[in-house]
C-alpha atoms as a PDB file:
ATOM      1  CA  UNK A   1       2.725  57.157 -16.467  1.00  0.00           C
ATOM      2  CA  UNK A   2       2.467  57.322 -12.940  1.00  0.00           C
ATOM      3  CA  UNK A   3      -0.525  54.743 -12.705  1.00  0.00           C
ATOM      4  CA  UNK A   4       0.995  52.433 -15.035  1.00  0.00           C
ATOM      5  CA  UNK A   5       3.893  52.122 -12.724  1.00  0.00           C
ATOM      6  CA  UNK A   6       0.982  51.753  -9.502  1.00  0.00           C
ATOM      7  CA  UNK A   7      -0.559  49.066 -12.028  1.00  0.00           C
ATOM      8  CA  UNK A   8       2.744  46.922 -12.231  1.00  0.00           C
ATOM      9  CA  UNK A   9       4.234  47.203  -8.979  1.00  0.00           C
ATOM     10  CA  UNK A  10       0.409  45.867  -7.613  1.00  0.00           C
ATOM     11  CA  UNK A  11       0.923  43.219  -9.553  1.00  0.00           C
ATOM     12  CA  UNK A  12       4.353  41.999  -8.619  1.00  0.00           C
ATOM     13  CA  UNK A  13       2.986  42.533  -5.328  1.00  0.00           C
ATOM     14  CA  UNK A  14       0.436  40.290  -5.982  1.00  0.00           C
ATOM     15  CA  UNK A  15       2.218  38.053  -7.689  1.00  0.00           C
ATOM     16  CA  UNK A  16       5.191  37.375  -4.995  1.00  0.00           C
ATOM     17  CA  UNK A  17       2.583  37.030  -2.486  1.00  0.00           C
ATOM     18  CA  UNK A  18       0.498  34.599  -4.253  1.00  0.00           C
ATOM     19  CA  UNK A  19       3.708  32.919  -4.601  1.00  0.00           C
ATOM     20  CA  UNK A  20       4.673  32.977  -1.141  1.00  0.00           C
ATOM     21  CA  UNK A  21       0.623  31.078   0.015  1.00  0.00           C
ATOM     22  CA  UNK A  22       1.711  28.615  -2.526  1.00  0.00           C
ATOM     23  CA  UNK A  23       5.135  27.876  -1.184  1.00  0.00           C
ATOM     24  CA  UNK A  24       3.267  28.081   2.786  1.00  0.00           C
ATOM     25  CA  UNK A  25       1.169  24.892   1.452  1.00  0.00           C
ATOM     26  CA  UNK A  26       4.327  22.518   0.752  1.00  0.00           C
ATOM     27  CA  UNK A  27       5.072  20.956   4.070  1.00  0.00           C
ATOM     28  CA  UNK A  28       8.783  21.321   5.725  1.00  0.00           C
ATOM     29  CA  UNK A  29      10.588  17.843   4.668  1.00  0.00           C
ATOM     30  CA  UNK A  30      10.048  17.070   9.174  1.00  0.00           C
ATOM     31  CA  UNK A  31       6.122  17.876   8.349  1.00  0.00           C
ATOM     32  CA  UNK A  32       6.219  15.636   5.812  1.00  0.00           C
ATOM     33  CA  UNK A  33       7.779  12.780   7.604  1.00  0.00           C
ATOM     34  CA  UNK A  34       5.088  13.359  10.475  1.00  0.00           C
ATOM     35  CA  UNK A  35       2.184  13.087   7.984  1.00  0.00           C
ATOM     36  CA  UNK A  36       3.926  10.224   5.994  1.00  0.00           C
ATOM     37  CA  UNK A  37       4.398   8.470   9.052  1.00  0.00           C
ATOM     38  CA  UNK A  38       0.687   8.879  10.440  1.00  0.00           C
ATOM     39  CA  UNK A  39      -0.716   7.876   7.008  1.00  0.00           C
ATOM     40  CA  UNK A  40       1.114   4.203   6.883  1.00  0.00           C
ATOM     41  CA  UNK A  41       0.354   4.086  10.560  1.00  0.00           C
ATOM     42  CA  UNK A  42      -3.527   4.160  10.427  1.00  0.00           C
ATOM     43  CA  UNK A  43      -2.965   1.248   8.403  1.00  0.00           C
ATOM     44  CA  UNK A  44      -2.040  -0.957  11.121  1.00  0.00           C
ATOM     45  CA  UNK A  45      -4.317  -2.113  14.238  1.00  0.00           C
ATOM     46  CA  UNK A  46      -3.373  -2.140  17.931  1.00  0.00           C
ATOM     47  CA  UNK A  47      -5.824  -5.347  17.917  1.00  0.00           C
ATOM     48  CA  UNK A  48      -6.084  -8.761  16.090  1.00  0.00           C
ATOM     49  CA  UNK A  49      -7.245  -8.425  12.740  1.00  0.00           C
ATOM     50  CA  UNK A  50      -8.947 -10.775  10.512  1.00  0.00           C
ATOM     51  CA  UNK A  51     -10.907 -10.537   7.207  1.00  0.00           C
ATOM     52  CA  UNK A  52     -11.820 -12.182   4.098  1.00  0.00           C
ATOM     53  CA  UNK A  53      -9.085 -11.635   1.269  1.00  0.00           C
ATOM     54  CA  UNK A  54     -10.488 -10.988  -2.528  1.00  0.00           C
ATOM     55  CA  UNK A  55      -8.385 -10.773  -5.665  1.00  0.00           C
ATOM     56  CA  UNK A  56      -9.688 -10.490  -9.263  1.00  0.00           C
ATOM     57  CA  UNK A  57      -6.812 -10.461 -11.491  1.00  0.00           C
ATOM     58  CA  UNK A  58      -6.857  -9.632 -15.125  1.00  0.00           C
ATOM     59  CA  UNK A  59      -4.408 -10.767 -17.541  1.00  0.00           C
ATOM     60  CA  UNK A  60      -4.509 -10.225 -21.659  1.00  0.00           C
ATOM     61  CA  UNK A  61      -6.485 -13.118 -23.542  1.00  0.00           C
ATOM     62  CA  UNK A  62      -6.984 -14.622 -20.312  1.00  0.00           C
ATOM     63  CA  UNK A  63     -10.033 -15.200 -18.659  1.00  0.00           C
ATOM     64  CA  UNK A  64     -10.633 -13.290 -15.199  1.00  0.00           C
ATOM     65  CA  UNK A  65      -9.624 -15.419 -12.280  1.00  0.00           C
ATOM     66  CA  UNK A  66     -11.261 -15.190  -8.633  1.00  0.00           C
ATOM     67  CA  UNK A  67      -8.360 -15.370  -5.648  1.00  0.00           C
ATOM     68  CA  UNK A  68      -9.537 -15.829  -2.076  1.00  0.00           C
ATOM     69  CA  UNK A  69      -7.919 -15.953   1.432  1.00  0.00           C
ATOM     70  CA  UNK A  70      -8.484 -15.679   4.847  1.00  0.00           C
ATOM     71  CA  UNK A  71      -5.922 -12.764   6.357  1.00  0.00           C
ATOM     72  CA  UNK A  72      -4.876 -12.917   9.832  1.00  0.00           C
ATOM     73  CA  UNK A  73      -2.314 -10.335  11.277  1.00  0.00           C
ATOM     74  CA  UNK A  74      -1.141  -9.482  14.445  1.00  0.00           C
ATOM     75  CA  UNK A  75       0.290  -6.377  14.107  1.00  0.00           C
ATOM     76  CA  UNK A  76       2.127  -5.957  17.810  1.00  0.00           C
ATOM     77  CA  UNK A  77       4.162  -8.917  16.552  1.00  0.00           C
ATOM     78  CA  UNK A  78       4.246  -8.096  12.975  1.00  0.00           C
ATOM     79  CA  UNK A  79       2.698 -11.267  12.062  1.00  0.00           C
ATOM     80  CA  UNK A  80       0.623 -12.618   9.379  1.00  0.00           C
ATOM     81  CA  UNK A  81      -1.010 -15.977   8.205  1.00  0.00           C
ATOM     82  CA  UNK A  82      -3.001 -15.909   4.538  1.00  0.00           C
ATOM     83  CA  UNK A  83      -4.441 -19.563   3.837  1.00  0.00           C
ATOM     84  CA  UNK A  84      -5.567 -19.372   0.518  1.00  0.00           C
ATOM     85  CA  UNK A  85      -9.694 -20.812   0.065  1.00  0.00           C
ATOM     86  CA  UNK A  86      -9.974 -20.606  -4.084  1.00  0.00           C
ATOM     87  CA  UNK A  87      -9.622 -21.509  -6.273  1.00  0.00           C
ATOM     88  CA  UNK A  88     -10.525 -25.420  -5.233  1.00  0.00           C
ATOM     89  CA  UNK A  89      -7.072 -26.231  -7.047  1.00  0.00           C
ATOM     90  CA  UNK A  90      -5.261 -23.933  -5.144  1.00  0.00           C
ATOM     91  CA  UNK A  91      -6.966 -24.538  -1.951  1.00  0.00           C
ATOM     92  CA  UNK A  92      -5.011 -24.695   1.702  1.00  0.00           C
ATOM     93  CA  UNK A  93      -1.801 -22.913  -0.390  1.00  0.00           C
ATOM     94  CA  UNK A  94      -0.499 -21.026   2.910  1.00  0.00           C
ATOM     95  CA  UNK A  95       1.813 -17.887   3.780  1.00  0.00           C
ATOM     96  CA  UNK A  96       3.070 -17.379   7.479  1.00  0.00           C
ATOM     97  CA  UNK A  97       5.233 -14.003   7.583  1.00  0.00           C
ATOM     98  CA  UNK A  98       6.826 -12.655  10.795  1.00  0.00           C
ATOM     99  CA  UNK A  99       8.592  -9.520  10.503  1.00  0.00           C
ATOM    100  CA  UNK A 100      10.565 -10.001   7.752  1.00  0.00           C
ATOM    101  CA  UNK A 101      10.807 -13.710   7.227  1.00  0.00           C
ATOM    102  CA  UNK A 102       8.229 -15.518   4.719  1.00  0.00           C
ATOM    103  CA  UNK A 103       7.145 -18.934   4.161  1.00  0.00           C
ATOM    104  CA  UNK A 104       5.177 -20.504   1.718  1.00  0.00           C
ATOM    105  CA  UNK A 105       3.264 -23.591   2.577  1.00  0.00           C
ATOM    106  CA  UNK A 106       2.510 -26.258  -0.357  1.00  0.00           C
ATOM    107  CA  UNK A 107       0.015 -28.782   1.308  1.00  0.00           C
ATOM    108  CA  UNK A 108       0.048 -31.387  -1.825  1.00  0.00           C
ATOM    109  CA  UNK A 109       4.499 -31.284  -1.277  1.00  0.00           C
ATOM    110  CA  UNK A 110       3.766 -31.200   2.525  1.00  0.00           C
ATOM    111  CA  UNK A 111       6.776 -28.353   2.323  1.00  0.00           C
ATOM    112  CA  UNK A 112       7.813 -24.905   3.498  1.00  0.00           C
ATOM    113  CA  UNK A 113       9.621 -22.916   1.135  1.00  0.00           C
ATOM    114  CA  UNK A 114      11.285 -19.293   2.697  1.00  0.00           C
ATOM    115  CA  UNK A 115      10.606 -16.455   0.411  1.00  0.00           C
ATOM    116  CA  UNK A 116      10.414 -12.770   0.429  1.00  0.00           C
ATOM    117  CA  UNK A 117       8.307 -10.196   1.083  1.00  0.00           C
ATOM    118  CA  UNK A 118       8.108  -9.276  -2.511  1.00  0.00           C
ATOM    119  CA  UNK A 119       6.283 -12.190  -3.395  1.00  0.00           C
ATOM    120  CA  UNK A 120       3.206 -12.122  -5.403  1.00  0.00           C
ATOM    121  CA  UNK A 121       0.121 -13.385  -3.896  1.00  0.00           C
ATOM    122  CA  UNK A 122      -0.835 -16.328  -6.276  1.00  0.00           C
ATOM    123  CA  UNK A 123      -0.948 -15.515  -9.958  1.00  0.00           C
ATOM    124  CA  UNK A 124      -1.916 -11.635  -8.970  1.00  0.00           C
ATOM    125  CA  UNK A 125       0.094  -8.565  -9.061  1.00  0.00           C
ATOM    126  CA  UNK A 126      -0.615  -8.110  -5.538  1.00  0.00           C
ATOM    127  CA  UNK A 127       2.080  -8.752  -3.052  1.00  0.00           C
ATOM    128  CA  UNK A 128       2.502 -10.187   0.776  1.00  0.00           C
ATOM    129  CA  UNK A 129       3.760  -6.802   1.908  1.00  0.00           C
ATOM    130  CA  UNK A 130       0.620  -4.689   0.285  1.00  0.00           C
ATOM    131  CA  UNK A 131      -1.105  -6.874   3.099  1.00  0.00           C
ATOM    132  CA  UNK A 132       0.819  -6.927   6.159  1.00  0.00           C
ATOM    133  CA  UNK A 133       1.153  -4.617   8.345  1.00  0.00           C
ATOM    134  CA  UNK A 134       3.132  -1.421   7.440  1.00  0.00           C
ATOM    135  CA  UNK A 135       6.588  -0.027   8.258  1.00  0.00           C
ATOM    136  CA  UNK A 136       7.160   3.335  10.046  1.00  0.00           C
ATOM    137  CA  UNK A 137       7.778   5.432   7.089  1.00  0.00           C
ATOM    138  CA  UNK A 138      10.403   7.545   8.703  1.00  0.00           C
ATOM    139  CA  UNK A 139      12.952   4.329   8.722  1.00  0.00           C
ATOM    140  CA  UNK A 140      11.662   3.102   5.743  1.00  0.00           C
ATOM    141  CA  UNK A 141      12.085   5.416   3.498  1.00  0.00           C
ATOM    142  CA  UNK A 142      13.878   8.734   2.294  1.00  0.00           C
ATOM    143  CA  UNK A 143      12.236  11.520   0.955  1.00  0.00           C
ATOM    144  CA  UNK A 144      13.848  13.162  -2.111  1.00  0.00           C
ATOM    145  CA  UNK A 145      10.809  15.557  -3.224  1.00  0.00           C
ATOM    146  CA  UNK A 146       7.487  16.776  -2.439  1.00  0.00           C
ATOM    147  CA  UNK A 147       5.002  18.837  -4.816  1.00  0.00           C
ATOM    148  CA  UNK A 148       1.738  19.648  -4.625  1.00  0.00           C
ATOM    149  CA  UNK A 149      -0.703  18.117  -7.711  1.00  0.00           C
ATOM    150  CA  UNK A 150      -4.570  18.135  -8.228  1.00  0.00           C
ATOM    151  CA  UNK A 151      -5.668  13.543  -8.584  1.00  0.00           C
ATOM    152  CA  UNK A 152      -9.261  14.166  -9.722  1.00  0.00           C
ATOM    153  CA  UNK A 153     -11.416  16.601  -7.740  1.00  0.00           C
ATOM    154  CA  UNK A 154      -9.223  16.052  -4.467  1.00  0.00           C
ATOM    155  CA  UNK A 155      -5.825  18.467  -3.914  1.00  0.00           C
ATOM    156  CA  UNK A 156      -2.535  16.110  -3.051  1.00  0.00           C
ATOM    157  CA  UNK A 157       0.818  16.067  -1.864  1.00  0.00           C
ATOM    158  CA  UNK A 158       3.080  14.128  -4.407  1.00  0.00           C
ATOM    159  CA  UNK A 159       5.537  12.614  -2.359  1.00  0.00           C
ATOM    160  CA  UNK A 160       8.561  11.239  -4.037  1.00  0.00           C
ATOM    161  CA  UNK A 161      10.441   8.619  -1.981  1.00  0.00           C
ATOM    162  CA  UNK A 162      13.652   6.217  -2.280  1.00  0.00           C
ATOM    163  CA  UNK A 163      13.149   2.987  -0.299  1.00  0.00           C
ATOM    164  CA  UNK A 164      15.989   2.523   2.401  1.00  0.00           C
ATOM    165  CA  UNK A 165      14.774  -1.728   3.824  1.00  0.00           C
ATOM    166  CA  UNK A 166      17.034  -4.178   1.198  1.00  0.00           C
ATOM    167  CA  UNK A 167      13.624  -6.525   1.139  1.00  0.00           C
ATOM    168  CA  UNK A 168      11.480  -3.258  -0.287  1.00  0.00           C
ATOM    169  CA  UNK A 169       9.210  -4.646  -3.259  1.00  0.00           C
ATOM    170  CA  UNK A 170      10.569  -1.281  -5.491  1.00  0.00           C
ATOM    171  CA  UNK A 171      13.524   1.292  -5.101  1.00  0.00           C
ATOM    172  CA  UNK A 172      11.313   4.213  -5.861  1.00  0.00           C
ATOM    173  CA  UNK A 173       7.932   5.158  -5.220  1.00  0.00           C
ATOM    174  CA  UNK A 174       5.758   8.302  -5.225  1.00  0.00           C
ATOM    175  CA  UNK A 175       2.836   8.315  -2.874  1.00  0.00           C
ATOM    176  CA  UNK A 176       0.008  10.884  -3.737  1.00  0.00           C
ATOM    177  CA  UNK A 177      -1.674  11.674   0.105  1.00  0.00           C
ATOM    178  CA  UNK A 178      -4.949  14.062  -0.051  1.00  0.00           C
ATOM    179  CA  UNK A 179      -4.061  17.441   1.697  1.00  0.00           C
ATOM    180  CA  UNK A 180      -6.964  17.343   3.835  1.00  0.00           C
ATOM    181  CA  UNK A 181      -7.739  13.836   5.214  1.00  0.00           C
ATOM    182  CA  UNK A 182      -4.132  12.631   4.554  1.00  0.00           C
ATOM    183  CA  UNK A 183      -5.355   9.524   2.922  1.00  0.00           C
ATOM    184  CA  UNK A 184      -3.135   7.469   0.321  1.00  0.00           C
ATOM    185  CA  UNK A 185      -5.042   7.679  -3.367  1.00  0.00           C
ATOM    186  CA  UNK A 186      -2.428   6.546  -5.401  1.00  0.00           C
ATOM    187  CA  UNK A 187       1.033   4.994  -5.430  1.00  0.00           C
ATOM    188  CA  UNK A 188       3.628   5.186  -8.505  1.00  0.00           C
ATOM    189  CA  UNK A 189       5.928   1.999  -7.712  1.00  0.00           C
ATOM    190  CA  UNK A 190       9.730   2.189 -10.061  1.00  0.00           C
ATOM    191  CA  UNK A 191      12.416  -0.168 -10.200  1.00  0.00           C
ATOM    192  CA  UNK A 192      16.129   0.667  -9.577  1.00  0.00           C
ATOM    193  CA  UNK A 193      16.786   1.830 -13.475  1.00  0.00           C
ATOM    194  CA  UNK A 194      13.812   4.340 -13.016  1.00  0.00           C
ATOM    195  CA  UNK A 195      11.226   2.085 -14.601  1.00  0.00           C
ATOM    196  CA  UNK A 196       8.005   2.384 -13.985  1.00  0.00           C
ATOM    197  CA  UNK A 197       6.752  -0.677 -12.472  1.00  0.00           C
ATOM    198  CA  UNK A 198       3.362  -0.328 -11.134  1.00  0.00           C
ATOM    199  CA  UNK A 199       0.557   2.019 -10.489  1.00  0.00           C
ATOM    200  CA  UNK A 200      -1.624   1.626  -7.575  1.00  0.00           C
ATOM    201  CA  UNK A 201      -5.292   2.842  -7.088  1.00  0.00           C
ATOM    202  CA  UNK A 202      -6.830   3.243  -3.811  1.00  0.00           C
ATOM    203  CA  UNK A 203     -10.622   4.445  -4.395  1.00  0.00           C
ATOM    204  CA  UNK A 204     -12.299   3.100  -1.304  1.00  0.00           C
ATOM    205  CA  UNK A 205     -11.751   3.179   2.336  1.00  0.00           C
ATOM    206  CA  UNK A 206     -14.029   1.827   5.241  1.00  0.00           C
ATOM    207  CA  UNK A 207     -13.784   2.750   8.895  1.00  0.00           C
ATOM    208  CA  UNK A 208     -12.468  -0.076  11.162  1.00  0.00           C
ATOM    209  CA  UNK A 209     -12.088   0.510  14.773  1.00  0.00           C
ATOM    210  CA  UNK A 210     -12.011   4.540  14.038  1.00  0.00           C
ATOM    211  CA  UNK A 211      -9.215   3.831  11.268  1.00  0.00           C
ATOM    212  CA  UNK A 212      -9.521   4.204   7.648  1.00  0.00           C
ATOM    213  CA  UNK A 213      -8.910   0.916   5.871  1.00  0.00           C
ATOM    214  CA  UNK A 214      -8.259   0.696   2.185  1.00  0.00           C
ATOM    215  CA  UNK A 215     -11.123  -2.024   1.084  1.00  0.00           C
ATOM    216  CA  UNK A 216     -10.438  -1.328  -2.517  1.00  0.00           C
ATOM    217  CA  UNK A 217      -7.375  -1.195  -4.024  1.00  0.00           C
ATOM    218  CA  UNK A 218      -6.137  -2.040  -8.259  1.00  0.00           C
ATOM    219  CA  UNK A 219      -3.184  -3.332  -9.181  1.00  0.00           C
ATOM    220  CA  UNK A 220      -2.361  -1.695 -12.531  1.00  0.00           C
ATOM    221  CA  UNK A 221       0.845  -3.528 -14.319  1.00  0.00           C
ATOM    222  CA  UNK A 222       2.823  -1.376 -16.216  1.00  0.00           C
ATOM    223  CA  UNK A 223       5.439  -3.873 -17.825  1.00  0.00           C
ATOM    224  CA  UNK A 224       2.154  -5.791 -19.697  1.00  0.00           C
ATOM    225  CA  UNK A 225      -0.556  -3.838 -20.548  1.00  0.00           C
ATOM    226  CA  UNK A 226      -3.759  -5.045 -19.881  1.00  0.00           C
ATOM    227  CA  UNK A 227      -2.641  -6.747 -17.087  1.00  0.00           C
ATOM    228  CA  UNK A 228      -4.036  -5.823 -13.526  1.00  0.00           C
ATOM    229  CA  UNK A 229      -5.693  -6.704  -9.771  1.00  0.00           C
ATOM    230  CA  UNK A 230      -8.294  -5.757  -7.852  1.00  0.00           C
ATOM    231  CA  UNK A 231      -7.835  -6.182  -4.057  1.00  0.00           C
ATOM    232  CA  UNK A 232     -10.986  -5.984  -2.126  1.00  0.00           C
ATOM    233  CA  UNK A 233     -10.894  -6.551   2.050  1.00  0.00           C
ATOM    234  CA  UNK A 234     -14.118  -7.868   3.581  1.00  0.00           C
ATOM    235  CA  UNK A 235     -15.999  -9.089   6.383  1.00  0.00           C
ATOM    236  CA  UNK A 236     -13.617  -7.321   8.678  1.00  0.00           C
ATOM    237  CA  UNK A 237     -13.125  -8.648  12.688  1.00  0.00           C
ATOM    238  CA  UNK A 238     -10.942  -7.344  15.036  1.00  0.00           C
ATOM    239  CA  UNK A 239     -11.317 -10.658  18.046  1.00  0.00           C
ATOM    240  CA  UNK A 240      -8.393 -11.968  19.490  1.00  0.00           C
ATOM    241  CA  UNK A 241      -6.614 -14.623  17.622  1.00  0.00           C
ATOM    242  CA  UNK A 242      -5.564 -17.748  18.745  1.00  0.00           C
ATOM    243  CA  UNK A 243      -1.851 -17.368  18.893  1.00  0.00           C
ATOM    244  CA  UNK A 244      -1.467 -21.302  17.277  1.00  0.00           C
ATOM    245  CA  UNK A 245      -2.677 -19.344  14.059  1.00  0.00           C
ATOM    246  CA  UNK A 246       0.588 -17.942  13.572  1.00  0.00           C
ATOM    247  CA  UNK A 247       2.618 -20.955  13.408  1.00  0.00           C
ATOM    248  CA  UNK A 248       3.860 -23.292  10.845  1.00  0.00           C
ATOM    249  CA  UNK A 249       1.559 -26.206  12.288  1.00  0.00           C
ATOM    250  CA  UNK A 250      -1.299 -24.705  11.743  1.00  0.00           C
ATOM    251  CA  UNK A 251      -1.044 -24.536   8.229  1.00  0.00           C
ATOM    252  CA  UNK A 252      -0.185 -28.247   8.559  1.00  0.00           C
ATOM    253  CA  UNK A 253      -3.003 -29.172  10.478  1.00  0.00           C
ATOM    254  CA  UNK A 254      -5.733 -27.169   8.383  1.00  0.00           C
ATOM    255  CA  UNK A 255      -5.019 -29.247   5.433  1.00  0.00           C
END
């Protein structure tokens, strides 16, 4: 009798303090913020940044459709020009963003319309602000939960997330970050009603200037099924850009 009582009170012992390493894992809500912050951080470069702008989008009974720009961002000013190289019909289409103003350039109207930062790029599913450079999490969003999940082979904080900047693309999102690289895998995107929106896949980043860049992200739209975008970042430089880039005239005077 007496070692059956041992037995069970070794393993509530081992038990609560199993439970107790779990609970140690889960970041404070402040740790959070610090790693949340860091992660949308790397994102963004103390230098010029240019690179070559791919998007294969996938829609049902259509056929697959090649999208091409050249990116330019500044990110000390929080600017960005994308002037759009294919397809030929499309060509010299341009988008001038600073901060939180947008423009959209039509060279065959010869006009700038203003638009928002939830714009879709093109006909893809992926939008102006998935390229530009990123807000400081900590005043862009609030943080409502945080749970630890396993995304394939890699261990993740599930952060869950309530946008708090009125231009955000979605009110909701839940951003799974790998425990021990704190790299973004995937992002669950929801509209205000709860619905889920889109998923985002991040399977591939490169090293640019000692910061991990996501070269390979997918678009997965989950309001038409079948329907989705693959981003892909390439031929990466980081030389100063000439600041007439960043104006409306140069979109003018490249077409």
């Amino acid at each position: 009798m007496k070692y059956f009582i041992n037995k069970k009170l070794l393993i509530i012992l081992i038990a609560f303090f199993v439970s107790i390493a779990v609970f140690a894992e889960i970041p404070s809500m402040e740790e959070m913020y610090n790693i949340m912050d860091k992660v949308f951080d790397t994102g963004n470069f103390k230098k010029d940044f240019t690179s070559t702008l791919t998007l294969i989008v996938e829609k049902p009974n259509q056929p697959k459709e090649v999208v091409q720009f050249k990116l330019f961002r500044r990110d000390t000013k929080d600017q960005t020009t994308l002037i759009q190289l294919a397809p030929e019909a499309d060509k010299g289409n341009g988008y001038l963003q600073e901060k939180d103003n947008l423009w959209f350039y039509d060279p065959i109207a010869h006009q700038f319309t203003h638009s928002s930062l939830k714009r879709n790029l093109a006909n893809s599913d992926t939008k102006l602000s998935d390229v530009n450079k990123k807000s400081q999490f900590m005043k862009a969003w609030e943080i409502l939960k945080i749970e630890e999940t396993k995304l394939g082979k890699y261990e993740v904080y599930a952060v869950t997330a309530k946008a708090l900047e009125k231009d955000a693309a979605y009110a909701q999102e839940k951003f799974f970050v790998r425990k021990d690289e704190h790299l973004l895998l995937k992002i669950e995107s929801y509209g205000a009603s709860g619905k889920h929106m889109r998923t985002t896949l991040i399977p591939k980043y490169a090293n640019v200037e000692g910061l991990p860049l996501p070269v390979h992200q997918i678009y997965i739209n989950e309001l038409i099924k079948g329907e989705k975008t693959t981003q892909i970042f390439q031929d990466f430089s980081t030389a100063k850009i000439d600041d007439v880039v960043f104006t409306k005239a140069y979109l003018e005077k490249i077409n």
